[in-house]
PDB file of N, CA and C in Angstrom:
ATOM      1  N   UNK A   1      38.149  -5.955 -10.759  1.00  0.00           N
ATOM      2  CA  UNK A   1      37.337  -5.771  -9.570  1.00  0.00           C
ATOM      3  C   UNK A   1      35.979  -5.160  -9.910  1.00  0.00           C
ATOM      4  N   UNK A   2      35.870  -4.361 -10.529  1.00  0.00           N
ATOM      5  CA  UNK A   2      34.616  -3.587 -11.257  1.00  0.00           C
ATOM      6  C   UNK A   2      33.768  -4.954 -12.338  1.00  0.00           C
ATOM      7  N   UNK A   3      34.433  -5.617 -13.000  1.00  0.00           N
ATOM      8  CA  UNK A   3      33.376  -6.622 -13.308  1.00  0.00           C
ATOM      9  C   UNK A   3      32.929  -7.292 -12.108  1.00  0.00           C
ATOM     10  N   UNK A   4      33.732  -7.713 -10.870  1.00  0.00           N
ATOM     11  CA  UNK A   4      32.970  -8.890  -9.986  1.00  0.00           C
ATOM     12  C   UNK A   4      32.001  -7.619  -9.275  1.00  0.00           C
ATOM     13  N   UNK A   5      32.464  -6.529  -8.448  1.00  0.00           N
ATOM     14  CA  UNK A   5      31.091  -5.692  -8.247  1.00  0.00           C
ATOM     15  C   UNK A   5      29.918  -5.683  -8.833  1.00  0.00           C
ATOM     16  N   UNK A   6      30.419  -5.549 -10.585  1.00  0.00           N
ATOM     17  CA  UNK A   6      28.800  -5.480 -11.183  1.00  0.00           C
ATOM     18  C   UNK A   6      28.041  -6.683 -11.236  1.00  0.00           C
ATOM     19  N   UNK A   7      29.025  -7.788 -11.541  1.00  0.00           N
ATOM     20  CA  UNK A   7      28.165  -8.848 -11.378  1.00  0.00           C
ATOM     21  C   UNK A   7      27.479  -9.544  -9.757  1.00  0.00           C
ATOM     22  N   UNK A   8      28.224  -9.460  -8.634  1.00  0.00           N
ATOM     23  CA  UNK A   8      27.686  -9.249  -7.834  1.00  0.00           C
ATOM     24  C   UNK A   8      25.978  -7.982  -7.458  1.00  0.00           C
ATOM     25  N   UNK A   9      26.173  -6.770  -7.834  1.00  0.00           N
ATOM     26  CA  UNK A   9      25.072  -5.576  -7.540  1.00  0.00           C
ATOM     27  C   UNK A   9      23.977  -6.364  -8.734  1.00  0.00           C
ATOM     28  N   UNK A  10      24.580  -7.098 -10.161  1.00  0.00           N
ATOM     29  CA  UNK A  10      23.177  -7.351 -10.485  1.00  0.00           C
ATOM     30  C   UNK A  10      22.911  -9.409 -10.175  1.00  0.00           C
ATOM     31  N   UNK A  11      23.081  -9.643  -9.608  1.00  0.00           N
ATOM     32  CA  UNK A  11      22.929 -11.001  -8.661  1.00  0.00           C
ATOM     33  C   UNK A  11      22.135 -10.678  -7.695  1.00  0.00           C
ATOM     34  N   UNK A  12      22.457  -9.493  -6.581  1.00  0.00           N
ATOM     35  CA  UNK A  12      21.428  -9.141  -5.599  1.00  0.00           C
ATOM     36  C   UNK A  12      20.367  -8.639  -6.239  1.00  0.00           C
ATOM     37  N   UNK A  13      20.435  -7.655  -6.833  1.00  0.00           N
ATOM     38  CA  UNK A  13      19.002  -6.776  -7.545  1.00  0.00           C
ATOM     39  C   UNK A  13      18.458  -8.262  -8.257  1.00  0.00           C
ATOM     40  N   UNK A  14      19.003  -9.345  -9.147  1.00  0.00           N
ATOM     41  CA  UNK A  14      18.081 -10.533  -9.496  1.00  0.00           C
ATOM     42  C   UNK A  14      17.374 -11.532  -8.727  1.00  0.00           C
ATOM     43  N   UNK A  15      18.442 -11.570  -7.115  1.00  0.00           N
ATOM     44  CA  UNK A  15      17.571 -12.221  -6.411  1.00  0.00           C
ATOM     45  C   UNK A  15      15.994 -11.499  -5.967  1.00  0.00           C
ATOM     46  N   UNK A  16      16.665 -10.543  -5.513  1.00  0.00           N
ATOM     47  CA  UNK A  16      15.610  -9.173  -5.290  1.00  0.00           C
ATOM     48  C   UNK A  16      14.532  -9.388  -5.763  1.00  0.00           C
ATOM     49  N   UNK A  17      14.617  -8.807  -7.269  1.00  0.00           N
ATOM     50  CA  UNK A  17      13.732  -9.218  -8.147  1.00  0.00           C
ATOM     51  C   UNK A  17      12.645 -10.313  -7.866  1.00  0.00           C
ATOM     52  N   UNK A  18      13.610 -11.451  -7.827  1.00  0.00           N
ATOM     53  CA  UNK A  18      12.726 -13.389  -8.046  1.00  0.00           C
ATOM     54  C   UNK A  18      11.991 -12.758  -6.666  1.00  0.00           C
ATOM     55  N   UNK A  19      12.688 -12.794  -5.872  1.00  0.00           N
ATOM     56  CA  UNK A  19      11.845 -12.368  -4.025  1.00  0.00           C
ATOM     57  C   UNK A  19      10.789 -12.162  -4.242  1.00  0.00           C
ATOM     58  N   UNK A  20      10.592 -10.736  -4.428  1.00  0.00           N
ATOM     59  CA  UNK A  20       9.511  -9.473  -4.962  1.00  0.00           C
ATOM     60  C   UNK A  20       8.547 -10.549  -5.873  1.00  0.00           C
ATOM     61  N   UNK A  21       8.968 -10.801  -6.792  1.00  0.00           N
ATOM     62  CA  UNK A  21       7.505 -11.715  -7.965  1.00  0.00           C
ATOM     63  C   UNK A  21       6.969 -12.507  -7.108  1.00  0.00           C
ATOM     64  N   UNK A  22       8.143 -13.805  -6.775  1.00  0.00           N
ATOM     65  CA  UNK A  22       7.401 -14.456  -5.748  1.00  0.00           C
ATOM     66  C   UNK A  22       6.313 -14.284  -4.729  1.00  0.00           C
ATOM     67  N   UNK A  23       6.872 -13.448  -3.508  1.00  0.00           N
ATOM     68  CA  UNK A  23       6.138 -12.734  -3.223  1.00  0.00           C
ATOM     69  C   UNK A  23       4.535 -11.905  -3.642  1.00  0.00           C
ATOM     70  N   UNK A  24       4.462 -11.516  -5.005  1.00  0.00           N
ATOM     71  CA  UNK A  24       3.429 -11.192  -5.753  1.00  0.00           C
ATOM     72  C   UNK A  24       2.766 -11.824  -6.439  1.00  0.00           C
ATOM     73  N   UNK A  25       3.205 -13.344  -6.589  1.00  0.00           N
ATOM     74  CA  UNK A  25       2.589 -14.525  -7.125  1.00  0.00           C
ATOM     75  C   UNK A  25       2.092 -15.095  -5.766  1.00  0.00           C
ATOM     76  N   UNK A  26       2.370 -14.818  -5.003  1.00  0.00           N
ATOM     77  CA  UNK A  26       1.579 -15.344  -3.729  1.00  0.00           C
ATOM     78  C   UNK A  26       0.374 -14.761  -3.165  1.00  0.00           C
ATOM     79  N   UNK A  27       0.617 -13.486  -3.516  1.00  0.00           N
ATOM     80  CA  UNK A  27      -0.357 -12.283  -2.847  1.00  0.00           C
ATOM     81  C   UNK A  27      -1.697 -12.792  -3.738  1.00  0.00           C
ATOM     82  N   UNK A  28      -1.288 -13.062  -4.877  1.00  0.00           N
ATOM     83  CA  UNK A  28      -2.541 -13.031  -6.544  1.00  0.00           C
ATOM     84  C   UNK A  28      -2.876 -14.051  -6.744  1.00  0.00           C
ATOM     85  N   UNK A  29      -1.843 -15.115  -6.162  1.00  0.00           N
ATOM     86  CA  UNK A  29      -2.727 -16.531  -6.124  1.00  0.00           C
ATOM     87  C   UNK A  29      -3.894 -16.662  -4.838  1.00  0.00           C
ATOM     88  N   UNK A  30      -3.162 -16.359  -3.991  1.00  0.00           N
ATOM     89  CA  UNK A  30      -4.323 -16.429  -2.959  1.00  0.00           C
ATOM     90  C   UNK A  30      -5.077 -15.365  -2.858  1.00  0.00           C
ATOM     91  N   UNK A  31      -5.222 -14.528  -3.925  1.00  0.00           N
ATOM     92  CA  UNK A  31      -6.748 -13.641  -3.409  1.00  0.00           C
ATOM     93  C   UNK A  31      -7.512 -14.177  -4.898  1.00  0.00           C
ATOM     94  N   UNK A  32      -7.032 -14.842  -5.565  1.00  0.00           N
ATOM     95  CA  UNK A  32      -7.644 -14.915  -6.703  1.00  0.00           C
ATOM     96  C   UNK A  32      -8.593 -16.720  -6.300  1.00  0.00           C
ATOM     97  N   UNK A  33      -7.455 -17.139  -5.531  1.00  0.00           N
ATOM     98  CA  UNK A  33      -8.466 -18.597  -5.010  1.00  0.00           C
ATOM     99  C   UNK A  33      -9.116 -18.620  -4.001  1.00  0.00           C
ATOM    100  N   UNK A  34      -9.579 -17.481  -3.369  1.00  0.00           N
ATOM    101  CA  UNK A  34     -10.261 -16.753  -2.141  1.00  0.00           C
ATOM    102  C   UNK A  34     -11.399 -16.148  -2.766  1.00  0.00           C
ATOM    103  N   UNK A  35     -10.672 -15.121  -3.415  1.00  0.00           N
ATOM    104  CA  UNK A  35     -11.556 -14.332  -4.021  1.00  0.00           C
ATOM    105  C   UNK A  35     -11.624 -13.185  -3.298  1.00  0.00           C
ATOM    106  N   UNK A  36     -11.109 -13.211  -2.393  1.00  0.00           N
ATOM    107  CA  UNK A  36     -11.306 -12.303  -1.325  1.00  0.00           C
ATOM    108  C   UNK A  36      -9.413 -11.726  -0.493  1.00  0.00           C
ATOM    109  N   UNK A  37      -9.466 -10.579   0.178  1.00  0.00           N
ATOM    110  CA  UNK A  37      -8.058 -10.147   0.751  1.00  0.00           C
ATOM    111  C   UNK A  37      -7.697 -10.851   2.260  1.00  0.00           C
ATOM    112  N   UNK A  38      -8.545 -12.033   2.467  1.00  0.00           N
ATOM    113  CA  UNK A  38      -8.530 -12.491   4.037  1.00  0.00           C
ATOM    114  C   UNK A  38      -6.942 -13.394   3.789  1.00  0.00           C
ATOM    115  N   UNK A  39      -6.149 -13.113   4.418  1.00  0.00           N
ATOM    116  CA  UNK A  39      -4.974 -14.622   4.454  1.00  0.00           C
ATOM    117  C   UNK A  39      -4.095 -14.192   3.304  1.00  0.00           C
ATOM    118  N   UNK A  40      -3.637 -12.868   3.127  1.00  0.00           N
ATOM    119  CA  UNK A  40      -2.626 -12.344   1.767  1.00  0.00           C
ATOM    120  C   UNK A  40      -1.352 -11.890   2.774  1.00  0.00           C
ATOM    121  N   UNK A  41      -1.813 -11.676   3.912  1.00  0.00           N
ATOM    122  CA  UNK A  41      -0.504 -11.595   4.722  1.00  0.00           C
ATOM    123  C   UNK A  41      -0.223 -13.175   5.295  1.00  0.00           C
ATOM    124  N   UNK A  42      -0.855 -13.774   4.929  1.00  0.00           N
ATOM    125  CA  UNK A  42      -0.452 -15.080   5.595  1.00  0.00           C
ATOM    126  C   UNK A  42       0.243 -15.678   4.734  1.00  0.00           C
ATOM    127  N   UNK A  43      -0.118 -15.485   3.157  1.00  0.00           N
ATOM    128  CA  UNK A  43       0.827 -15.998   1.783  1.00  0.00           C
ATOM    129  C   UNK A  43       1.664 -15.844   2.006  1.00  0.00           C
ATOM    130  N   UNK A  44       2.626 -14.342   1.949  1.00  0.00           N
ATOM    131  CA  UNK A  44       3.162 -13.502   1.599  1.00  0.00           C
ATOM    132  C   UNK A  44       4.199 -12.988   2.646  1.00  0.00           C
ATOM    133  N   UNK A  45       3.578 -12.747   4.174  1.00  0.00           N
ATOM    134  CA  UNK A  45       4.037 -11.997   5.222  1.00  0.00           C
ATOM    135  C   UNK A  45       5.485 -12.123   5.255  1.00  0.00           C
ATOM    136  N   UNK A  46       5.712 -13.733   5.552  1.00  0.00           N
ATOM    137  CA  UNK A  46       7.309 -13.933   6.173  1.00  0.00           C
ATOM    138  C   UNK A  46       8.536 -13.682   4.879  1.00  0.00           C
ATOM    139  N   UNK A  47       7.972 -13.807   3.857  1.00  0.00           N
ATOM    140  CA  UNK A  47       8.787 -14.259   2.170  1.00  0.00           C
ATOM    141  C   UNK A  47       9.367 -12.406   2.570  1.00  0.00           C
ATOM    142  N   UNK A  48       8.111 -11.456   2.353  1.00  0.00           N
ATOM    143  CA  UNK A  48       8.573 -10.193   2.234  1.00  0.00           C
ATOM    144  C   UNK A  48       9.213  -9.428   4.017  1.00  0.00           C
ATOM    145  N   UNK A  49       9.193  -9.941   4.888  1.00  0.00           N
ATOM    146  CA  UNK A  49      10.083  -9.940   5.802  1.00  0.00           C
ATOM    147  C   UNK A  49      11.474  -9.923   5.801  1.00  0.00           C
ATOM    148  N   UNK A  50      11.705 -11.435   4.969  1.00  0.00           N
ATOM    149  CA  UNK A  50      13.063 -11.869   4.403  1.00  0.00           C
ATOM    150  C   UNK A  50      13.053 -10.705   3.889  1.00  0.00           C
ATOM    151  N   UNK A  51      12.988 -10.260   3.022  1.00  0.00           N
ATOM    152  CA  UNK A  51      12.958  -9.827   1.611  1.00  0.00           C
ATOM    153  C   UNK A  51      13.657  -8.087   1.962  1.00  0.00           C
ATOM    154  N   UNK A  52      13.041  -8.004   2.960  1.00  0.00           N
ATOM    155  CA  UNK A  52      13.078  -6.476   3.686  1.00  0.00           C
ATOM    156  C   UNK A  52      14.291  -6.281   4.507  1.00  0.00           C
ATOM    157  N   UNK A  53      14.888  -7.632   5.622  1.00  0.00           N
ATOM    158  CA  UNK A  53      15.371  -7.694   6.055  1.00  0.00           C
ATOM    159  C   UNK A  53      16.709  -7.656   4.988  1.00  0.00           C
ATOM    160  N   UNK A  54      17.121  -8.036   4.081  1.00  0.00           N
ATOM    161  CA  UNK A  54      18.133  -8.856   3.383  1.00  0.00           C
ATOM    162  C   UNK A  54      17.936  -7.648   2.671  1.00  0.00           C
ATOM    163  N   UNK A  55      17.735  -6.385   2.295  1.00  0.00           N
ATOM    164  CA  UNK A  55      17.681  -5.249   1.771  1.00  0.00           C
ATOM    165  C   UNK A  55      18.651  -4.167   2.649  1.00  0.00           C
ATOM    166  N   UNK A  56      18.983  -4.522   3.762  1.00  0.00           N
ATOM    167  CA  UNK A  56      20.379  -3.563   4.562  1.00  0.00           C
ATOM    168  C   UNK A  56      21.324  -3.963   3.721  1.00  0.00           C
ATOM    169  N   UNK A  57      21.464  -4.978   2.625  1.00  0.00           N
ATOM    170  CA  UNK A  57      22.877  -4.809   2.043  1.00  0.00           C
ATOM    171  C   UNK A  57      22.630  -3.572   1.220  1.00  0.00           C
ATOM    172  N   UNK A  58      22.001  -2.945   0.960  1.00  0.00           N
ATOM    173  CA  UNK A  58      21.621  -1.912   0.406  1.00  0.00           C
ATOM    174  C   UNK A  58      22.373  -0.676   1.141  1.00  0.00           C
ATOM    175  N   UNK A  59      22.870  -0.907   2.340  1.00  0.00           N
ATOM    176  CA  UNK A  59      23.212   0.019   3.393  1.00  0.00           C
ATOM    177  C   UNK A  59      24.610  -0.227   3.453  1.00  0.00           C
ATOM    178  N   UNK A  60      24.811  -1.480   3.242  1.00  0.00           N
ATOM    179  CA  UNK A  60      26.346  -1.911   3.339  1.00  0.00           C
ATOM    180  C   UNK A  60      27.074  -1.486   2.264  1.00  0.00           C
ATOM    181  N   UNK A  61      26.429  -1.753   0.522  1.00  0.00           N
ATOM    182  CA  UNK A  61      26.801  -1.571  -0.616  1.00  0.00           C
ATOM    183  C   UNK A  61      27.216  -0.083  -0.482  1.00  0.00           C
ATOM    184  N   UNK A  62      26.607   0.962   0.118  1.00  0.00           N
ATOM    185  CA  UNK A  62      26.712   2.611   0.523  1.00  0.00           C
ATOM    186  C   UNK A  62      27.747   2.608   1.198  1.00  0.00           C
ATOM    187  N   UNK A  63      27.846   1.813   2.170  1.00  0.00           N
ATOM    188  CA  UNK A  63      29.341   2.428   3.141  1.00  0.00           C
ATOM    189  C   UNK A  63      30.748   1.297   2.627  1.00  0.00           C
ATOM    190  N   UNK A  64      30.693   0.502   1.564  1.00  0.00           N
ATOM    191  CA  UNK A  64      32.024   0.372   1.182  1.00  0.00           C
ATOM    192  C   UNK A  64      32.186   0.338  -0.136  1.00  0.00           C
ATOM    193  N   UNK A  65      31.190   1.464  -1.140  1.00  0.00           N
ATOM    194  CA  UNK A  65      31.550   2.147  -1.817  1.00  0.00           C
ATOM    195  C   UNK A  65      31.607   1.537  -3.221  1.00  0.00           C
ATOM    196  N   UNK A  66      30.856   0.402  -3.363  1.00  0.00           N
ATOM    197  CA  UNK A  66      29.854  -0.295  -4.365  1.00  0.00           C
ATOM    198  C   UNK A  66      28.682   0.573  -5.304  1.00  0.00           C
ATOM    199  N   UNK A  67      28.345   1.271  -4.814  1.00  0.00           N
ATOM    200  CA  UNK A  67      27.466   2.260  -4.963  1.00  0.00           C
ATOM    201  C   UNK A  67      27.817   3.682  -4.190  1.00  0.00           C
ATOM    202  N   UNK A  68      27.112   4.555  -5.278  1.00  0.00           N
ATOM    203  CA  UNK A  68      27.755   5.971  -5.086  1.00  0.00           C
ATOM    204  C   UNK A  68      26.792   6.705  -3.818  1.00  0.00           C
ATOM    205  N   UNK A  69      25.731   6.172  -3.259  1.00  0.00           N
ATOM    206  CA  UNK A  69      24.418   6.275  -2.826  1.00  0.00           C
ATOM    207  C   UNK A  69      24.804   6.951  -1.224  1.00  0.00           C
ATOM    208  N   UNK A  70      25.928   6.684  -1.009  1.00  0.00           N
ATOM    209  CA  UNK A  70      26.293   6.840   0.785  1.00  0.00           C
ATOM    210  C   UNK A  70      25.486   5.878   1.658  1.00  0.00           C
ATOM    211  N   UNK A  71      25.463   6.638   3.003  1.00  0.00           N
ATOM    212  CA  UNK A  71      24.906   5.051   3.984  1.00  0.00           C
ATOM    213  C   UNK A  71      23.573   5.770   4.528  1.00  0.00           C
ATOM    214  N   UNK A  72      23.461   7.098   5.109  1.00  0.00           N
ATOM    215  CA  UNK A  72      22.980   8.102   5.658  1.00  0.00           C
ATOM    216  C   UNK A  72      20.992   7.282   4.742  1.00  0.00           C
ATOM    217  N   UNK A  73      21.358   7.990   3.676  1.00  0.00           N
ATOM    218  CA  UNK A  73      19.484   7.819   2.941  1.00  0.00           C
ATOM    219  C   UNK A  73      19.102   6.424   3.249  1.00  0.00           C
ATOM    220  N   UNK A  74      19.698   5.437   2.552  1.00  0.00           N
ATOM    221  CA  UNK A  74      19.780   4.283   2.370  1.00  0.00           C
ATOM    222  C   UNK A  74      19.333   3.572   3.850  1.00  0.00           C
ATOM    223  N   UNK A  75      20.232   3.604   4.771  1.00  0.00           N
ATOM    224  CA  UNK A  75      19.793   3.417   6.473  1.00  0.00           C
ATOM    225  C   UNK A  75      18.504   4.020   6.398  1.00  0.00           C
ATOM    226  N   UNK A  76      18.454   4.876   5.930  1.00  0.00           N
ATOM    227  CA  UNK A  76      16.836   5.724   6.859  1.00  0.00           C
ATOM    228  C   UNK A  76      15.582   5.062   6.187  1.00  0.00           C
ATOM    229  N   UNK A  77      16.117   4.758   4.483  1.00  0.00           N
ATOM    230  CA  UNK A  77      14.854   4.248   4.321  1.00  0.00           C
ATOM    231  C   UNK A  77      14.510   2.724   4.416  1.00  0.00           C
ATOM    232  N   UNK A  78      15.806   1.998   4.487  1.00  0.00           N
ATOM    233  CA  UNK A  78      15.396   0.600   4.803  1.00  0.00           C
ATOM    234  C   UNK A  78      15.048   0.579   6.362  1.00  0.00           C
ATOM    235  N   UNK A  79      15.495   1.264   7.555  1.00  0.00           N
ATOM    236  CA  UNK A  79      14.961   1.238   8.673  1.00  0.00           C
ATOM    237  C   UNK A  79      13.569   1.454   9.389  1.00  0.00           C
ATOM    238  N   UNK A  80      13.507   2.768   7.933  1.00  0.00           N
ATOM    239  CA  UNK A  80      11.689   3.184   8.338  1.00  0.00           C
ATOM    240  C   UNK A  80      11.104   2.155   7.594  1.00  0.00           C
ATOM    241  N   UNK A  81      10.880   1.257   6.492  1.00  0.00           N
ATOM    242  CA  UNK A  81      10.516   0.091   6.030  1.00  0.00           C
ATOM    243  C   UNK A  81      10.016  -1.435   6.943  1.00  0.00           C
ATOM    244  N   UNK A  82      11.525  -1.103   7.646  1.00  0.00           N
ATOM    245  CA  UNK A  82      11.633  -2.492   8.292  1.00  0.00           C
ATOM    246  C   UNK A  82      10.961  -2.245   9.872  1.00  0.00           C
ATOM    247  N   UNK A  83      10.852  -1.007  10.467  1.00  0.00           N
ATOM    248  CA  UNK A  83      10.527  -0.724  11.848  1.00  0.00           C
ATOM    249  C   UNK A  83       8.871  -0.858  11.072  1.00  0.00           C
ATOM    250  N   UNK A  84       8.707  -0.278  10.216  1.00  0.00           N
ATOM    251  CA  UNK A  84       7.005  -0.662   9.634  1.00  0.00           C
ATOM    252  C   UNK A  84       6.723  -1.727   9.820  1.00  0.00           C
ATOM    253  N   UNK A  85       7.413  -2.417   9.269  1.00  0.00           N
ATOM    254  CA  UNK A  85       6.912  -3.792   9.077  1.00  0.00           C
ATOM    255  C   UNK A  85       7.079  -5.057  10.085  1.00  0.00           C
ATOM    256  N   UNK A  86       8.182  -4.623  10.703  1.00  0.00           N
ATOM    257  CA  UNK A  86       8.180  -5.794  11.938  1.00  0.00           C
ATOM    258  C   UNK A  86       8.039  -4.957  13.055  1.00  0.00           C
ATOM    259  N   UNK A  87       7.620  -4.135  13.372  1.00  0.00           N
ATOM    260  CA  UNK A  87       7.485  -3.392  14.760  1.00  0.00           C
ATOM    261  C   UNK A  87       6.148  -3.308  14.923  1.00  0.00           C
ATOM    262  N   UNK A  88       5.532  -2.600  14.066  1.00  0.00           N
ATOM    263  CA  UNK A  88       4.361  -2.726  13.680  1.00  0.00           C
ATOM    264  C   UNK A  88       3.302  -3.715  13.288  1.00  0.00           C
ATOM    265  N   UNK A  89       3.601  -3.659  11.843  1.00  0.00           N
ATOM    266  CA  UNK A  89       2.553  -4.771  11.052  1.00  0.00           C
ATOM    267  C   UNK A  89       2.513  -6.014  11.617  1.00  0.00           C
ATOM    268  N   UNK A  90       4.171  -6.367  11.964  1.00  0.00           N
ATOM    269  CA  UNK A  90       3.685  -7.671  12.899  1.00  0.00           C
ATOM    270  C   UNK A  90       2.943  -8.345  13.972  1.00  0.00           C
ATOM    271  N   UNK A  91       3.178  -6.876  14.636  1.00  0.00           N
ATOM    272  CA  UNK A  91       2.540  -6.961  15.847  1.00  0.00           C
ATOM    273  C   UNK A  91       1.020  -6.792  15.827  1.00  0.00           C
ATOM    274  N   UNK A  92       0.429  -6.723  14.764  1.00  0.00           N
ATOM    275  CA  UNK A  92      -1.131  -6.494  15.053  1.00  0.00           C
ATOM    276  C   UNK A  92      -1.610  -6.994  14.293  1.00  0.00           C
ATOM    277  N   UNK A  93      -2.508  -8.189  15.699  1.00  0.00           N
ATOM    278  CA  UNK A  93      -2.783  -9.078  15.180  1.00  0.00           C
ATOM    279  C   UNK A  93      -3.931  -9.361  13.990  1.00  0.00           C
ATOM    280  N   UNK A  94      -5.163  -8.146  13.842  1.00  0.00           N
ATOM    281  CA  UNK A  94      -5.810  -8.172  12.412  1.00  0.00           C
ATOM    282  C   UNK A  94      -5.159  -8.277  11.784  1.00  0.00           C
ATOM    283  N   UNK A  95      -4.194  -7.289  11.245  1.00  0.00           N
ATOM    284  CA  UNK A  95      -3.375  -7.546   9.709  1.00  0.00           C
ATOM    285  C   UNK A  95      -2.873  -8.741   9.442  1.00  0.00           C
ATOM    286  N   UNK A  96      -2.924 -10.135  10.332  1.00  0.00           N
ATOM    287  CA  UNK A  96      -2.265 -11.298  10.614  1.00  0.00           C
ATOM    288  C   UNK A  96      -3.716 -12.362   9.800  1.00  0.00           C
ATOM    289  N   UNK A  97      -4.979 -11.722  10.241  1.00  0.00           N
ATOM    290  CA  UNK A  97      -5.820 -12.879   9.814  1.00  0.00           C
ATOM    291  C   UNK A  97      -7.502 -11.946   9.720  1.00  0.00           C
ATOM    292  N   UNK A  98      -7.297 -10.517   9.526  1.00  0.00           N
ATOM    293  CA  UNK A  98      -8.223  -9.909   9.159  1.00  0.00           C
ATOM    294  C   UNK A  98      -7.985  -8.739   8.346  1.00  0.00           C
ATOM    295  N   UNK A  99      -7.135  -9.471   7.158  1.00  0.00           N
ATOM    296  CA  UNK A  99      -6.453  -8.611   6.349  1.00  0.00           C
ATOM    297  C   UNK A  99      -8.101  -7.622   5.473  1.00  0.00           C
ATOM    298  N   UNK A 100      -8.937  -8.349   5.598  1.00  0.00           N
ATOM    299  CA  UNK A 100      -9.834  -7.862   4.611  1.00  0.00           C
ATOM    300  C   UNK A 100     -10.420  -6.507   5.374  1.00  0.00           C
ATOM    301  N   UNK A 101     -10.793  -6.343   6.791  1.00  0.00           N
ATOM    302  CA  UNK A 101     -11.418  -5.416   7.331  1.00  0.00           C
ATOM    303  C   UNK A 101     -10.469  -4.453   7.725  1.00  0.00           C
ATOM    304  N   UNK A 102      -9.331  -4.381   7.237  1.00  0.00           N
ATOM    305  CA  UNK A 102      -8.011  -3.652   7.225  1.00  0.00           C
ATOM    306  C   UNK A 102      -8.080  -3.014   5.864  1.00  0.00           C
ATOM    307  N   UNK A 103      -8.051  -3.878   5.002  1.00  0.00           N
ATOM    308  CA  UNK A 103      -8.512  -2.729   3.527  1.00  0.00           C
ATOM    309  C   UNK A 103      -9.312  -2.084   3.328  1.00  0.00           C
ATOM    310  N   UNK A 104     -10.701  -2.492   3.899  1.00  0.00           N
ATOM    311  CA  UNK A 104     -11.730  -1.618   3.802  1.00  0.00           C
ATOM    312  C   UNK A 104     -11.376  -0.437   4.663  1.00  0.00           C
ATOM    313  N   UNK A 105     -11.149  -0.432   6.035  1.00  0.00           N
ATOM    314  CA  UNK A 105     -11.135   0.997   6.785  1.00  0.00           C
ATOM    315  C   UNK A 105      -9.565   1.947   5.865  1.00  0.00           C
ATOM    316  N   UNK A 106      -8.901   0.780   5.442  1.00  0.00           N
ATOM    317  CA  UNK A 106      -8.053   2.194   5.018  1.00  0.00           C
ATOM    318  C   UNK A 106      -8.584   2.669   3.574  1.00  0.00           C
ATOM    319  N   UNK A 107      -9.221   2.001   2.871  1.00  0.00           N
ATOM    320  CA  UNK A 107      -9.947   2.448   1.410  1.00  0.00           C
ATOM    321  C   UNK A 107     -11.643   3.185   1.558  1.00  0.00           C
ATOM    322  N   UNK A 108     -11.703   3.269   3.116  1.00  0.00           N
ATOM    323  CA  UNK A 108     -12.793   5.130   3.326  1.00  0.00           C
ATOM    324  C   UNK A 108     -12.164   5.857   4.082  1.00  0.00           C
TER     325      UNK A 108
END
């Protein structure tokens, strides 16, 4: 049972992984064929959504004892993550298609 756990915990952390690059091959292709940060949430947005969303197994792995981690941290920080990102970030609509005048006010 302890081999299929581990090979399962490193299957998720590899998809994880591919997600995440992906994701960062998207962000770097399109600012690099831009040239510019306009349309990096438009690459990128929904891939790392998934990506965020599909990270509560992280919460599940805690409460049936896959990991030594408990459920308590784990919940709090994928929730404050995910209430960021789809409660928020989604909802406004610059960060959707004026990603660039969004970096500047938060980089003064």
């Amino acid at each position: 049972m302890a081999k299929l756990q581990t090979l399962y915990l490193f299957s998720y952390n590899f998809l994880q992984f591919l997600g995440w690059t992906l994701a960062l091959f998207r962000i770097l292709s399109n600012f690099i064929s831009t040239n510019s940060v306009t349309g990096v949430y438009a690459s990128a947005g929904e891939l790392i959504c998934l990506l965020q969303c599909c990270a509560f197994l992280e919460v599940i792995h805690g409460a049936i004892g896959i990991v030594p981690t408990g459920v308590v941290l784990p919940l709090m920080q994928w929730s404050g993550r995910t209430h960021f990102l789809l409660a928020i970030v989604r909802q406004i609509v610059e960060v959707l298609y004026l990603s660039y005048q969004i970096t500047l006010t938060f980089m003064h």
